[in-house]
N, C-alpha and C. Protein backbone atom coordinates (compact mmCIF):
# COMPACT_ATOMS: atom_id res chain seq x y z
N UNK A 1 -0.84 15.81 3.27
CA UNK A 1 -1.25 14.43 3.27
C UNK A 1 -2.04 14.15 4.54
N UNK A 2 -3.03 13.54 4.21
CA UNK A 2 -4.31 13.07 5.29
C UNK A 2 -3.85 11.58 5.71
N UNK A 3 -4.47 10.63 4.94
CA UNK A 3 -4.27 9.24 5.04
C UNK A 3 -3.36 9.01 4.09
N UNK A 4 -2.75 7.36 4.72
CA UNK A 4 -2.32 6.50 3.39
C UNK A 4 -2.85 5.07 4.14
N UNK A 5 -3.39 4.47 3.27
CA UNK A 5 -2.81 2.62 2.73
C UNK A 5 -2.23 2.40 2.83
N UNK A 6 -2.30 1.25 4.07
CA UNK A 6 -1.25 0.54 3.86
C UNK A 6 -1.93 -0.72 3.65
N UNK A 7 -0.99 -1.64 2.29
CA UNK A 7 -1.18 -3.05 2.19
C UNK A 7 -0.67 -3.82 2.64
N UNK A 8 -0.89 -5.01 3.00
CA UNK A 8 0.12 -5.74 3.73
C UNK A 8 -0.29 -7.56 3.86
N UNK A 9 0.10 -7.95 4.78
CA UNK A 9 -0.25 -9.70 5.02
C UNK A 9 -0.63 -9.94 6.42
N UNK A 10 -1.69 -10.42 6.42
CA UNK A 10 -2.46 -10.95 7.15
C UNK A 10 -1.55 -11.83 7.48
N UNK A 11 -0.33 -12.50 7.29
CA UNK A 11 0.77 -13.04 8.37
C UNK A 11 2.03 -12.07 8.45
N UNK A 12 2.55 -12.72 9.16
CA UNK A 12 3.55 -11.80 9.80
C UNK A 12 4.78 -11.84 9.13
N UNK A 13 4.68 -13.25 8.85
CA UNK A 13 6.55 -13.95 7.79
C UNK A 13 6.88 -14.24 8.71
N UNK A 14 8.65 -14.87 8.71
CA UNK A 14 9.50 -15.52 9.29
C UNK A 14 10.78 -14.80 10.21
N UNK A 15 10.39 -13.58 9.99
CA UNK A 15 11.56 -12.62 10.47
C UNK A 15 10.47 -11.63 11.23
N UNK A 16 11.69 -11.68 12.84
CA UNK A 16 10.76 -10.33 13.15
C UNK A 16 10.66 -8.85 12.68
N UNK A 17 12.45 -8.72 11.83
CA UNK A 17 11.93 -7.13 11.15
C UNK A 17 10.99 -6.73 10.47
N UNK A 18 9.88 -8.20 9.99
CA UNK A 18 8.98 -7.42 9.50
C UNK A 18 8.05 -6.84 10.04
N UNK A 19 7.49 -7.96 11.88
CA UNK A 19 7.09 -6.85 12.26
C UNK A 19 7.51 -5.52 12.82
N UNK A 20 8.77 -5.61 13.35
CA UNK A 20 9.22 -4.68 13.60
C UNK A 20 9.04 -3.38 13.25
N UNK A 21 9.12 -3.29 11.95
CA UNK A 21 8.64 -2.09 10.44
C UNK A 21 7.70 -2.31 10.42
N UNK A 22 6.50 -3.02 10.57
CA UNK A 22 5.09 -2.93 10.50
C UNK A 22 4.90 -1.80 11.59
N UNK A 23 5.19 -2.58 12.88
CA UNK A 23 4.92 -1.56 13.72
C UNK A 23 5.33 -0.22 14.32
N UNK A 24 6.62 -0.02 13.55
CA UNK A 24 7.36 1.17 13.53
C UNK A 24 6.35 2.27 12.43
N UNK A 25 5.91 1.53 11.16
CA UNK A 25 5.59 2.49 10.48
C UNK A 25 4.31 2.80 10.93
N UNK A 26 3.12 2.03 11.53
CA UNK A 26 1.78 2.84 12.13
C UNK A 26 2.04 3.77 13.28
N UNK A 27 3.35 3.27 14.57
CA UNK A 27 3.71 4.88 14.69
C UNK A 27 4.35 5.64 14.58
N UNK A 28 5.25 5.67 13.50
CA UNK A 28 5.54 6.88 12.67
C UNK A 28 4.35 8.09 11.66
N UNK A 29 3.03 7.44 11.67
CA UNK A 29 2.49 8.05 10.79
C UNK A 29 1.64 8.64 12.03
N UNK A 30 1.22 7.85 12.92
CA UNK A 30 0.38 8.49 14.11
C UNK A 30 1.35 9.66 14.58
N UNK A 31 2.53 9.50 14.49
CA UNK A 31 3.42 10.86 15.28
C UNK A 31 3.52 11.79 14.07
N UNK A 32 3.01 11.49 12.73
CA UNK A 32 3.02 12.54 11.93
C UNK A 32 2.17 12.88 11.67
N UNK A 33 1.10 12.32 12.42
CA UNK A 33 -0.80 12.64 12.15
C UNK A 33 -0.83 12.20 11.01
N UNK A 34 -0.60 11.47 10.12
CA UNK A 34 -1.41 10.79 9.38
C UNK A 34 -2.22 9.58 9.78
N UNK A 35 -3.71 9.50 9.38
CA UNK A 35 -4.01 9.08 9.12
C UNK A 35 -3.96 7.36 8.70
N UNK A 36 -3.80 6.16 9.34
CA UNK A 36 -3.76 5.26 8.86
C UNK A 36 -4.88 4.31 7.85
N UNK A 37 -4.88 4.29 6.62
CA UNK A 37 -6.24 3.33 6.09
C UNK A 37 -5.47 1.26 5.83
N UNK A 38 -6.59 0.62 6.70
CA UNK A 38 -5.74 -0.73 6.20
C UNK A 38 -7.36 -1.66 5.82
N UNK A 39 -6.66 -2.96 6.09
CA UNK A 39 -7.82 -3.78 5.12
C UNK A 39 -8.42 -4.38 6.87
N UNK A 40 -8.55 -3.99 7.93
CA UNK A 40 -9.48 -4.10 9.36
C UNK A 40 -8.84 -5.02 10.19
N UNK A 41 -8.19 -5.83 9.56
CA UNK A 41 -7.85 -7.21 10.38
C UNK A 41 -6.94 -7.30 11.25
N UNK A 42 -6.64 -8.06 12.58
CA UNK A 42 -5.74 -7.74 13.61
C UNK A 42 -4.64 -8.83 13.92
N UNK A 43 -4.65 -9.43 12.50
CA UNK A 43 -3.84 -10.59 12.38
C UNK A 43 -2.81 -9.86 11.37
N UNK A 44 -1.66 -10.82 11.31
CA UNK A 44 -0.37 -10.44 10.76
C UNK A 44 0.09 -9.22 10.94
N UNK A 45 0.54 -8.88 9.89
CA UNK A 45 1.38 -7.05 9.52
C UNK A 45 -0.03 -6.48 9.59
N UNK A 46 -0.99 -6.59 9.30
CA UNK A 46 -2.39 -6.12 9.24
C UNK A 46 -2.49 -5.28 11.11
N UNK A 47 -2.89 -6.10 11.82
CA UNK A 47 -2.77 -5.74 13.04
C UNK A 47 -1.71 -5.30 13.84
N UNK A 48 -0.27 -5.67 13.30
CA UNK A 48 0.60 -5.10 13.66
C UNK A 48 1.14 -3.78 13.23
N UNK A 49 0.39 -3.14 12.17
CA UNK A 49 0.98 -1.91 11.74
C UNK A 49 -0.31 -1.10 12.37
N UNK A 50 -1.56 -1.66 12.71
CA UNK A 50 -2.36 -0.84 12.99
C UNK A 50 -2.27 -0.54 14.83
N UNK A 51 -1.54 -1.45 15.15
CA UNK A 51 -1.30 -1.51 16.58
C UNK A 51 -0.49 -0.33 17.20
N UNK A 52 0.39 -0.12 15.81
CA UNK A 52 1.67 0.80 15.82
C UNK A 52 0.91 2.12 16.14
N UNK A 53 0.05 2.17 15.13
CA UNK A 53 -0.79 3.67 15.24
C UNK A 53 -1.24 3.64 15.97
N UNK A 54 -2.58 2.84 16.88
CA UNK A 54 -3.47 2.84 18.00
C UNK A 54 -2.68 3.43 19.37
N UNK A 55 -1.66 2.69 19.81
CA UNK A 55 -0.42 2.98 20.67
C UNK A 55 0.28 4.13 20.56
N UNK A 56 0.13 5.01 19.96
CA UNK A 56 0.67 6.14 19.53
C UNK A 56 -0.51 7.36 19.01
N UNK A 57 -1.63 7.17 18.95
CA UNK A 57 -2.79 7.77 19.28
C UNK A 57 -3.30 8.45 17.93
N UNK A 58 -2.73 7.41 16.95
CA UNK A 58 -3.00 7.57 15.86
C UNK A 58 -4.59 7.54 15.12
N UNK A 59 -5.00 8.11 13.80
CA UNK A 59 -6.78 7.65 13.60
C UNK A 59 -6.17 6.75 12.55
N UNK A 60 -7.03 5.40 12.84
CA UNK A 60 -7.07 4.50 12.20
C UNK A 60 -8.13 3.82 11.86
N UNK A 61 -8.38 3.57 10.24
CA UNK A 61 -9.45 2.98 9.88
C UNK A 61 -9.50 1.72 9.10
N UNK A 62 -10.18 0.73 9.55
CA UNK A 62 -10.78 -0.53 8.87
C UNK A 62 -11.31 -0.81 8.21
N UNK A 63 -10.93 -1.71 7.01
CA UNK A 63 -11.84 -1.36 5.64
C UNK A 63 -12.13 -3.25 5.58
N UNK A 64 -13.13 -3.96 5.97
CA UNK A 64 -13.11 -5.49 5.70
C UNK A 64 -14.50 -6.20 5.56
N UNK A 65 -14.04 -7.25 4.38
CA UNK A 65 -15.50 -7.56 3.80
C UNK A 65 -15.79 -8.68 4.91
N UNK A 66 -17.17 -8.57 5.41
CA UNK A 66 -17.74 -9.25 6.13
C UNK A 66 -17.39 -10.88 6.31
N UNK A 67 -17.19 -11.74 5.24
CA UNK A 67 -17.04 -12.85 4.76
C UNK A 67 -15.40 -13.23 5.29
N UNK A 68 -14.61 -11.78 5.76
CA UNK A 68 -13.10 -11.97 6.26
C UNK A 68 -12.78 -11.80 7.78
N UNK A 69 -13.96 -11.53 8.31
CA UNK A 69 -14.22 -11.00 9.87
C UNK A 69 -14.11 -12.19 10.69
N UNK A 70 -14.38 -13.49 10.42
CA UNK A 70 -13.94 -14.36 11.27
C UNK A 70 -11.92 -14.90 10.89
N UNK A 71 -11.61 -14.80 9.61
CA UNK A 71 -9.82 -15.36 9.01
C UNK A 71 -9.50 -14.03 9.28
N UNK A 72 -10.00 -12.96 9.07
CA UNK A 72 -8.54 -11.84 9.37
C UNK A 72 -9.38 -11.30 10.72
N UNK A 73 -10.27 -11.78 11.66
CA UNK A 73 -10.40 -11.36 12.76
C UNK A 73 -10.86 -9.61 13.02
N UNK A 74 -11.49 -8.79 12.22
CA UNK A 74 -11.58 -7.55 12.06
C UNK A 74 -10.90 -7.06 14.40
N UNK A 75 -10.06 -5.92 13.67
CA UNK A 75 -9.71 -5.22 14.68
C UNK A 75 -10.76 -4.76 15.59
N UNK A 76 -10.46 -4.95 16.57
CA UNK A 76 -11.72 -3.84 17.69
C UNK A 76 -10.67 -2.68 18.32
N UNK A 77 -9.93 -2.52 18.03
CA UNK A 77 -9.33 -1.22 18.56
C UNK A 77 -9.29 -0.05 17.61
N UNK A 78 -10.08 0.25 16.49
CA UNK A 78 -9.59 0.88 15.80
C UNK A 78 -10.47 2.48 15.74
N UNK A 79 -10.62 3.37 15.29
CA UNK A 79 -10.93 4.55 15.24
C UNK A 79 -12.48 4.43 14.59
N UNK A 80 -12.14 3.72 13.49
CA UNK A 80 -13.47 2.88 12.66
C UNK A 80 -13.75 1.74 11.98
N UNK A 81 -14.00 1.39 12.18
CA UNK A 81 -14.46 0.14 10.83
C UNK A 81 -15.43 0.11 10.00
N UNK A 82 -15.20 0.04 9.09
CA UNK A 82 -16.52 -0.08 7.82
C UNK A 82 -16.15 -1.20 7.43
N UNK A 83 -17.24 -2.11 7.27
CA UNK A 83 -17.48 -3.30 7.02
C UNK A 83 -18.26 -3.24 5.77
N UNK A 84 -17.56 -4.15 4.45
CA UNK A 84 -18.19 -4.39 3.28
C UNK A 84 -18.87 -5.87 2.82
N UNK A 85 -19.35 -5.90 2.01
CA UNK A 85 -19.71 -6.75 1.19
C UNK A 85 -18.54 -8.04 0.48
N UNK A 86 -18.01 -7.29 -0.27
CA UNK A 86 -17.42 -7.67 -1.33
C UNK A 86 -15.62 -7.19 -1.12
N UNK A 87 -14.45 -8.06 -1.75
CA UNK A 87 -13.47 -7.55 -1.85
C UNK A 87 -13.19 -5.89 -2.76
N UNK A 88 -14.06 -6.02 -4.05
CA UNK A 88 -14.01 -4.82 -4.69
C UNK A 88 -14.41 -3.69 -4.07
N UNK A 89 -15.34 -4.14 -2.88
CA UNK A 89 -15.73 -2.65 -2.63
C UNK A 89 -14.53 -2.28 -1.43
N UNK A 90 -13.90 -3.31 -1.03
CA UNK A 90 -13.21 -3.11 0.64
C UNK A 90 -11.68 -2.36 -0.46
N UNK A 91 -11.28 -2.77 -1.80
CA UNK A 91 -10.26 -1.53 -2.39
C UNK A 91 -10.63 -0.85 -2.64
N UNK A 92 -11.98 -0.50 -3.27
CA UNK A 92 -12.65 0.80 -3.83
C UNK A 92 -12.30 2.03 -2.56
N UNK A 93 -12.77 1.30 -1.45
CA UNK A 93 -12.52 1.96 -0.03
C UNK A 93 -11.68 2.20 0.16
N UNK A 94 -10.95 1.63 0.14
CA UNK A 94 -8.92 1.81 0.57
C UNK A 94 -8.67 2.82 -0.36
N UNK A 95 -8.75 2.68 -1.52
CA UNK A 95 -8.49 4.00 -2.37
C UNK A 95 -8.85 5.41 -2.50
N UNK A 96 -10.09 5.41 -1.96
CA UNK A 96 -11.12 6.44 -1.59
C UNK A 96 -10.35 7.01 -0.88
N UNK A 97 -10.21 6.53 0.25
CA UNK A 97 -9.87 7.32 1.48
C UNK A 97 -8.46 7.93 1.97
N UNK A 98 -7.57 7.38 0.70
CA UNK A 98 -6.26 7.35 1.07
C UNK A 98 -5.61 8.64 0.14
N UNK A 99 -4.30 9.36 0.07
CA UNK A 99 -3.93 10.24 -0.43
C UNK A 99 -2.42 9.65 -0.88
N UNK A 100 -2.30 8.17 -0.77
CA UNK A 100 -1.10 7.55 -0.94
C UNK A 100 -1.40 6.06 -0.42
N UNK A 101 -0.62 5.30 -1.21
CA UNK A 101 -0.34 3.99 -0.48
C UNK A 101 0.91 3.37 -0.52
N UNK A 102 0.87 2.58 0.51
CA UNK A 102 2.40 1.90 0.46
C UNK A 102 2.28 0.46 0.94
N UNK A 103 2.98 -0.58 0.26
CA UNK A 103 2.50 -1.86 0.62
C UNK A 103 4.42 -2.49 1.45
N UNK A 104 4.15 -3.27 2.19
CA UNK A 104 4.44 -3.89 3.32
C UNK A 104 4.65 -5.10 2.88
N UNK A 105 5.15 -6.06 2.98
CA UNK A 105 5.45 -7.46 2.39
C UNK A 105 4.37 -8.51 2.63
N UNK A 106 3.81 -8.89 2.15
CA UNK A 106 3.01 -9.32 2.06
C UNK A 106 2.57 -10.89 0.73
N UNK A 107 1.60 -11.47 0.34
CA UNK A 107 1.16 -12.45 -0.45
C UNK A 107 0.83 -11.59 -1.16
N UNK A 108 -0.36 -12.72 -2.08
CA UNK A 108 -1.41 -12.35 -3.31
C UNK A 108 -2.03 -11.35 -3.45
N UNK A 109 -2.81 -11.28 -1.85
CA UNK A 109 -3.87 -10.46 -2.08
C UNK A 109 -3.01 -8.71 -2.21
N UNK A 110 -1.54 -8.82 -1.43
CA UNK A 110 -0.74 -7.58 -1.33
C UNK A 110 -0.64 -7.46 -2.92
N UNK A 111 -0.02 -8.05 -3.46
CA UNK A 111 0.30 -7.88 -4.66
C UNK A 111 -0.78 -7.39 -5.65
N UNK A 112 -1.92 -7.82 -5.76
CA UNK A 112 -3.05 -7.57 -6.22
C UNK A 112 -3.32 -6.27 -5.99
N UNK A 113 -3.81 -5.72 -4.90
CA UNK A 113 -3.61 -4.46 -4.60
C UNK A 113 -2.75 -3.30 -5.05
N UNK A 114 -1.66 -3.77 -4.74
CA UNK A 114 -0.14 -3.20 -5.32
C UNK A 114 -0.68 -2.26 -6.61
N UNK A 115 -0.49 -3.71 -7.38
CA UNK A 115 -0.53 -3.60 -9.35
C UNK A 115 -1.72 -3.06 -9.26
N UNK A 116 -2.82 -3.50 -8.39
CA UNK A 116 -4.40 -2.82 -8.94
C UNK A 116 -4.09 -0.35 -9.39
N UNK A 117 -3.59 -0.37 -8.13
CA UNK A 117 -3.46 0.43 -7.96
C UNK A 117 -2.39 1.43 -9.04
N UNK A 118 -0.99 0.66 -9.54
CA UNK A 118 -0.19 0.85 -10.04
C UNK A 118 -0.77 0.76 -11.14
N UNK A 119 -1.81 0.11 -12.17
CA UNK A 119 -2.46 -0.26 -13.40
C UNK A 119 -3.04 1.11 -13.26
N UNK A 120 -4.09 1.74 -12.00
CA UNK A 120 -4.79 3.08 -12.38
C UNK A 120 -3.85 3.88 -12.46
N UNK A 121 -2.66 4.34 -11.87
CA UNK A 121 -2.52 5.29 -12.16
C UNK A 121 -1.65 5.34 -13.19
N UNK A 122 -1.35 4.16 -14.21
CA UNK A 122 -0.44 3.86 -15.83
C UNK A 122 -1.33 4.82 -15.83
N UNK A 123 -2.82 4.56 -16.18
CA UNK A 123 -3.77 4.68 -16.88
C UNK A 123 -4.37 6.29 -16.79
N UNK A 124 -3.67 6.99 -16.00
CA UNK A 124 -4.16 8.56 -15.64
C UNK A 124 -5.06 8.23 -14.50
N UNK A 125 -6.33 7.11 -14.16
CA UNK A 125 -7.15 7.34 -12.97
C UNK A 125 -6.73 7.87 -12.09
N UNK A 126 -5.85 7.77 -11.41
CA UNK A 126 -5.05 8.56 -10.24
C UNK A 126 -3.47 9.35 -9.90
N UNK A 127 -3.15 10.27 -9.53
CA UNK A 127 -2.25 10.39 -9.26
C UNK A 127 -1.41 10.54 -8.17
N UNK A 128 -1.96 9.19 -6.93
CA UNK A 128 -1.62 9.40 -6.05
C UNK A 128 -0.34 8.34 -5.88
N UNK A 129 0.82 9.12 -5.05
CA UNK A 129 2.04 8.07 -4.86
C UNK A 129 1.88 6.80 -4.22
N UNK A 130 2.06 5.99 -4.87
CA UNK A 130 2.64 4.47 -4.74
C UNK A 130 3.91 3.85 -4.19
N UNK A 131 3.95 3.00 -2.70
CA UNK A 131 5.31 2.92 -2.64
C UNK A 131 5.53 1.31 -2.08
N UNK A 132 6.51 0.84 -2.16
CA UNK A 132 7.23 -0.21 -1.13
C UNK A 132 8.13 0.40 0.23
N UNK A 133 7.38 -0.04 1.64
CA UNK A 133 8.40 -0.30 2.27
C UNK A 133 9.50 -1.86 2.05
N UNK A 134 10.83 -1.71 1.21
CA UNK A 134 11.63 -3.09 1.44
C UNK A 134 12.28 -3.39 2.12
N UNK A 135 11.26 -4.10 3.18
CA UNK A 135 11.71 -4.51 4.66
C UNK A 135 12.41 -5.53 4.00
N UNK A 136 14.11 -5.68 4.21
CA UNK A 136 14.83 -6.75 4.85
C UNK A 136 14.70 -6.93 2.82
N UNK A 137 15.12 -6.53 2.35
CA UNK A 137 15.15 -6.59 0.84
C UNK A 137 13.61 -7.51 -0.04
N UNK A 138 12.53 -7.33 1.14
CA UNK A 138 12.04 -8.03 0.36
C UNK A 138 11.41 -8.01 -1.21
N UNK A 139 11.71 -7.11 -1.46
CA UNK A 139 10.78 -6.35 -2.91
C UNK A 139 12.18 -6.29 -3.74
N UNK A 140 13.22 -7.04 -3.30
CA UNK A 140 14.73 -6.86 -4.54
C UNK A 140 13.94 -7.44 -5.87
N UNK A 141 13.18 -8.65 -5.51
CA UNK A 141 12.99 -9.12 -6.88
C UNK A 141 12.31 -9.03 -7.54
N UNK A 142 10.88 -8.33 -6.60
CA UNK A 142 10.20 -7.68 -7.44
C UNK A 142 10.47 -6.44 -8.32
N UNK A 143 11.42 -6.00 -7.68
CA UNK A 143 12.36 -4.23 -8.49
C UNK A 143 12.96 -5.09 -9.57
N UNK A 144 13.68 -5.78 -9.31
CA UNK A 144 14.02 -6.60 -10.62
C UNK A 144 13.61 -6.88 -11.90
N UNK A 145 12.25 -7.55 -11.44
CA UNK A 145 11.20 -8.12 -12.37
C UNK A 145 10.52 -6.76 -13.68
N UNK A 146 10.72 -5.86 -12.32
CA UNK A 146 10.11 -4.43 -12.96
C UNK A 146 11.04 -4.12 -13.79
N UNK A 147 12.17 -3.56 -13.81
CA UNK A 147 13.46 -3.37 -14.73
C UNK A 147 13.65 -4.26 -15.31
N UNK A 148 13.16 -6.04 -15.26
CA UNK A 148 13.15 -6.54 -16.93
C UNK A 148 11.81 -5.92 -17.44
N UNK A 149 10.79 -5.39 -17.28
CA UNK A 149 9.58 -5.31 -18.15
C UNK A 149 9.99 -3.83 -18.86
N UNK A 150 10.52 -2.95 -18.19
CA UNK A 150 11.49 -2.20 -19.30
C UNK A 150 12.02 -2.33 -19.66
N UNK A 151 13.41 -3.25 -19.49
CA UNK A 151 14.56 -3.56 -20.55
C UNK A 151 13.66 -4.54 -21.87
N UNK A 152 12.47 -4.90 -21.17
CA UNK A 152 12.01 -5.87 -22.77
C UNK A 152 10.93 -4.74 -23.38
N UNK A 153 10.70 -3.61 -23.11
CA UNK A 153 10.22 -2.57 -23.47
C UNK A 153 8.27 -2.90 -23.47
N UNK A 154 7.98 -3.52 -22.15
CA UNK A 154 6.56 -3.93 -21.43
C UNK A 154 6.17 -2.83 -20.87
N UNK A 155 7.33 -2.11 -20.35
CA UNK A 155 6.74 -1.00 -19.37
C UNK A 155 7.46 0.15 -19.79
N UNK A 156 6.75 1.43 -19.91
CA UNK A 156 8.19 2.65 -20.05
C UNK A 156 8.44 3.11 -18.81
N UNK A 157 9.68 3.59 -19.11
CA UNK A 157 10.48 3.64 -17.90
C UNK A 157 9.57 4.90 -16.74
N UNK A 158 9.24 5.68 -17.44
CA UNK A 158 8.29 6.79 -16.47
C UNK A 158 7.43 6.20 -15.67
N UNK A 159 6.80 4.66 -16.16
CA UNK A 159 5.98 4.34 -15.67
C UNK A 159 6.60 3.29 -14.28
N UNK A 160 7.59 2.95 -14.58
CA UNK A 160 8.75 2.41 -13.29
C UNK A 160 8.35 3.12 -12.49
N UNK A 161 8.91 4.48 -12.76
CA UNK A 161 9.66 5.47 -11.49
C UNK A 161 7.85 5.91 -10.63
N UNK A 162 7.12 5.50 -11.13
CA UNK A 162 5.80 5.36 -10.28
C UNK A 162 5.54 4.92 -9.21
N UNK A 163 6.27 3.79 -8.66
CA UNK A 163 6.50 2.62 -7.95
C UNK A 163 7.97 3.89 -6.65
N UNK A 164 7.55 3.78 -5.76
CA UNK A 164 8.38 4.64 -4.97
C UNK A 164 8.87 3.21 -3.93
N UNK A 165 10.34 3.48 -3.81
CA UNK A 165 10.59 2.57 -2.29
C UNK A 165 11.99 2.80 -1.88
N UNK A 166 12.15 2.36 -0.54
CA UNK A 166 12.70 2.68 0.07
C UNK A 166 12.54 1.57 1.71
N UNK A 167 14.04 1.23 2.12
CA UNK A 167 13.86 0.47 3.22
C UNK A 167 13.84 1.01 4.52
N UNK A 168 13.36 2.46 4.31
CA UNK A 168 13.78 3.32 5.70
C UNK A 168 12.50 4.12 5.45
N UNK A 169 11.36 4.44 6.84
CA UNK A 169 10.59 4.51 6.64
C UNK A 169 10.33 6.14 6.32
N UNK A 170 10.99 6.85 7.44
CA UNK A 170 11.33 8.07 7.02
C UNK A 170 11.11 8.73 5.58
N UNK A 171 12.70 8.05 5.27
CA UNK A 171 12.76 8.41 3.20
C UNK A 171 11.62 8.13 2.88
N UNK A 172 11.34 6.95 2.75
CA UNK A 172 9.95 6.69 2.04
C UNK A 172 8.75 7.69 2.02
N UNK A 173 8.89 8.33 3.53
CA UNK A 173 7.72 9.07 3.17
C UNK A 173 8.22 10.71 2.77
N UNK A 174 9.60 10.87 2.53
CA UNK A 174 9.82 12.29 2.04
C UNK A 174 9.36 11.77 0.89
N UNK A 175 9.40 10.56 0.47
CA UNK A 175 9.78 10.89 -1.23
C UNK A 175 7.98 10.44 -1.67
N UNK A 176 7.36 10.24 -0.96
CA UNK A 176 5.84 10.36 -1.07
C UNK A 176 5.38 12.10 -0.84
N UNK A 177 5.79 12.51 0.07
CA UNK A 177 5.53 13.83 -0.18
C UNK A 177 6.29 14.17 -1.12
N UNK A 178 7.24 14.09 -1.87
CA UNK A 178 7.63 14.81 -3.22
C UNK A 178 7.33 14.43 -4.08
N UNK A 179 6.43 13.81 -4.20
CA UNK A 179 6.10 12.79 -5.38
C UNK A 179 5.19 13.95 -6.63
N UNK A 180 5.98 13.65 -7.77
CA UNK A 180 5.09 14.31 -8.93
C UNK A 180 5.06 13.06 -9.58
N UNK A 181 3.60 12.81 -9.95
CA UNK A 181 3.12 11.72 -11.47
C UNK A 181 3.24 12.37 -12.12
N UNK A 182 3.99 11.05 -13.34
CA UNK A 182 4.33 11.39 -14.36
C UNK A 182 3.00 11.57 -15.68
N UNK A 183 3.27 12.52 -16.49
CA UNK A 183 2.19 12.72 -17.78
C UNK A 183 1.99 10.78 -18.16
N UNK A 184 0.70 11.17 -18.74
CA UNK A 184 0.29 9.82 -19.01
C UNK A 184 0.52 10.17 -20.51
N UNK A 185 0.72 9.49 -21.16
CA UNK A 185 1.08 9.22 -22.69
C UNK A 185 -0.06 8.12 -23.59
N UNK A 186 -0.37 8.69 -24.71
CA UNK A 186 -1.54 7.67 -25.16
C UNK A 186 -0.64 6.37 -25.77
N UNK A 187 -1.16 5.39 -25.15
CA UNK A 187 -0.45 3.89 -25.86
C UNK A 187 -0.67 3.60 -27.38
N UNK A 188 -2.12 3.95 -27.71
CA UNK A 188 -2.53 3.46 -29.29
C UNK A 188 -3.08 5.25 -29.86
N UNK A 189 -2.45 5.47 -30.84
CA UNK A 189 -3.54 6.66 -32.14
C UNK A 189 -4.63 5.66 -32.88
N UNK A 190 -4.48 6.81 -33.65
CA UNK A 190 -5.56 6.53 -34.99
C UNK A 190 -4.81 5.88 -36.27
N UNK A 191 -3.37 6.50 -36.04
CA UNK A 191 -2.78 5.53 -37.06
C UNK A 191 -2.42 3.57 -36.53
N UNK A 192 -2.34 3.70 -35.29
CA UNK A 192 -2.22 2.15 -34.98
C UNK A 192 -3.41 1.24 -34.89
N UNK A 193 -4.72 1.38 -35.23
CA UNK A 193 -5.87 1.15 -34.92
C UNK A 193 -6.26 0.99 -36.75
């Protein structure tokens, strides 16, 4: 493993463990040489996980659409920045470059990301591991939400176990390096059509 993604929030939340784990996990990955990829900005968990790496002599790269450089403040400490256009192209980027991602607690735009990512690889586009750090339980209800969309038979269950997490940052990333995707399965034949 080279890089991963991390997603996250441009605020910080209400508890300091989140930054705490923000900034624990950019240097944990700088002391494991990985690679950090985030969305550039030096506000919230954004800047605080990239701070983690910088401080620890980590390579870290900035991925942010021009139009976000004054609200998420693009980082100046970072290894690089590439500056985009458009939101589509600033994930196209994040995905590109990454060999894994893991999202961080975060809003909308986290979530968006998340599922964007989790939708390609239902779909076979990718098979790279997907995870939650659940800092301070925050993703209980989203794990929840997920185990009703299988119990109402929305999601199959293979496609759950896609979704990797863990509240310890460590685990999290053994179980990203062990990660096998699962076979993709066709949803519709020729007889359902």
């Amino acid at each position: 493993m080279i890089k991963i993604t991390v997603y996250c929030g441009a605020n910080a939340g209400n508890e300091i463990v989140f930054e705490e784990q923000a900034f624990l996990l950019g240097k944990t990955l700088a002391q494991q040489q990985i690679g950090l990829v985030f969305g550039g900005g030096k506000v919230g968990l954004m800047g605080i996980v990239a701070n983690g790496a910088i401080q620890h002599g980590g390579e870290v790269i900035g991925v942010i659409p021009h139009f976000l450089c004054t609200k998420e403040i693009a980082h100046d400490g970072v290894t690089e920045m590439i500056s985009v256009d458009t939101m589509h192209q600033r994930k196209t980027i994040l995905y590109e470059l990454s060999d894994a991602m893991i999202a961080l607690p975060g809003g909308f735009g986290t979530m968006e990301e998340l599922f964007e990512m989790l939708t390609w690889a239902q779909l076979g586009l990718h098979h790279k591991p997907i995870a939650l750090l659940n800092t301070n339980g925050f993703y209980d209800a989203l794990l929840a939400f997920i185990q009703t969309m299988v119990d109402t038979q929305f999601l199959k269950k293979e496609y759950q176990q896609m979704l990797l997490h863990s509240d310890n940052i460590d685990d999290l990333l053994e179980k990203i390096r062990n990660y096998e995707a699962p076979k993709v399965t066709k949803w519709i034949n020729k007889e359902n059509t």
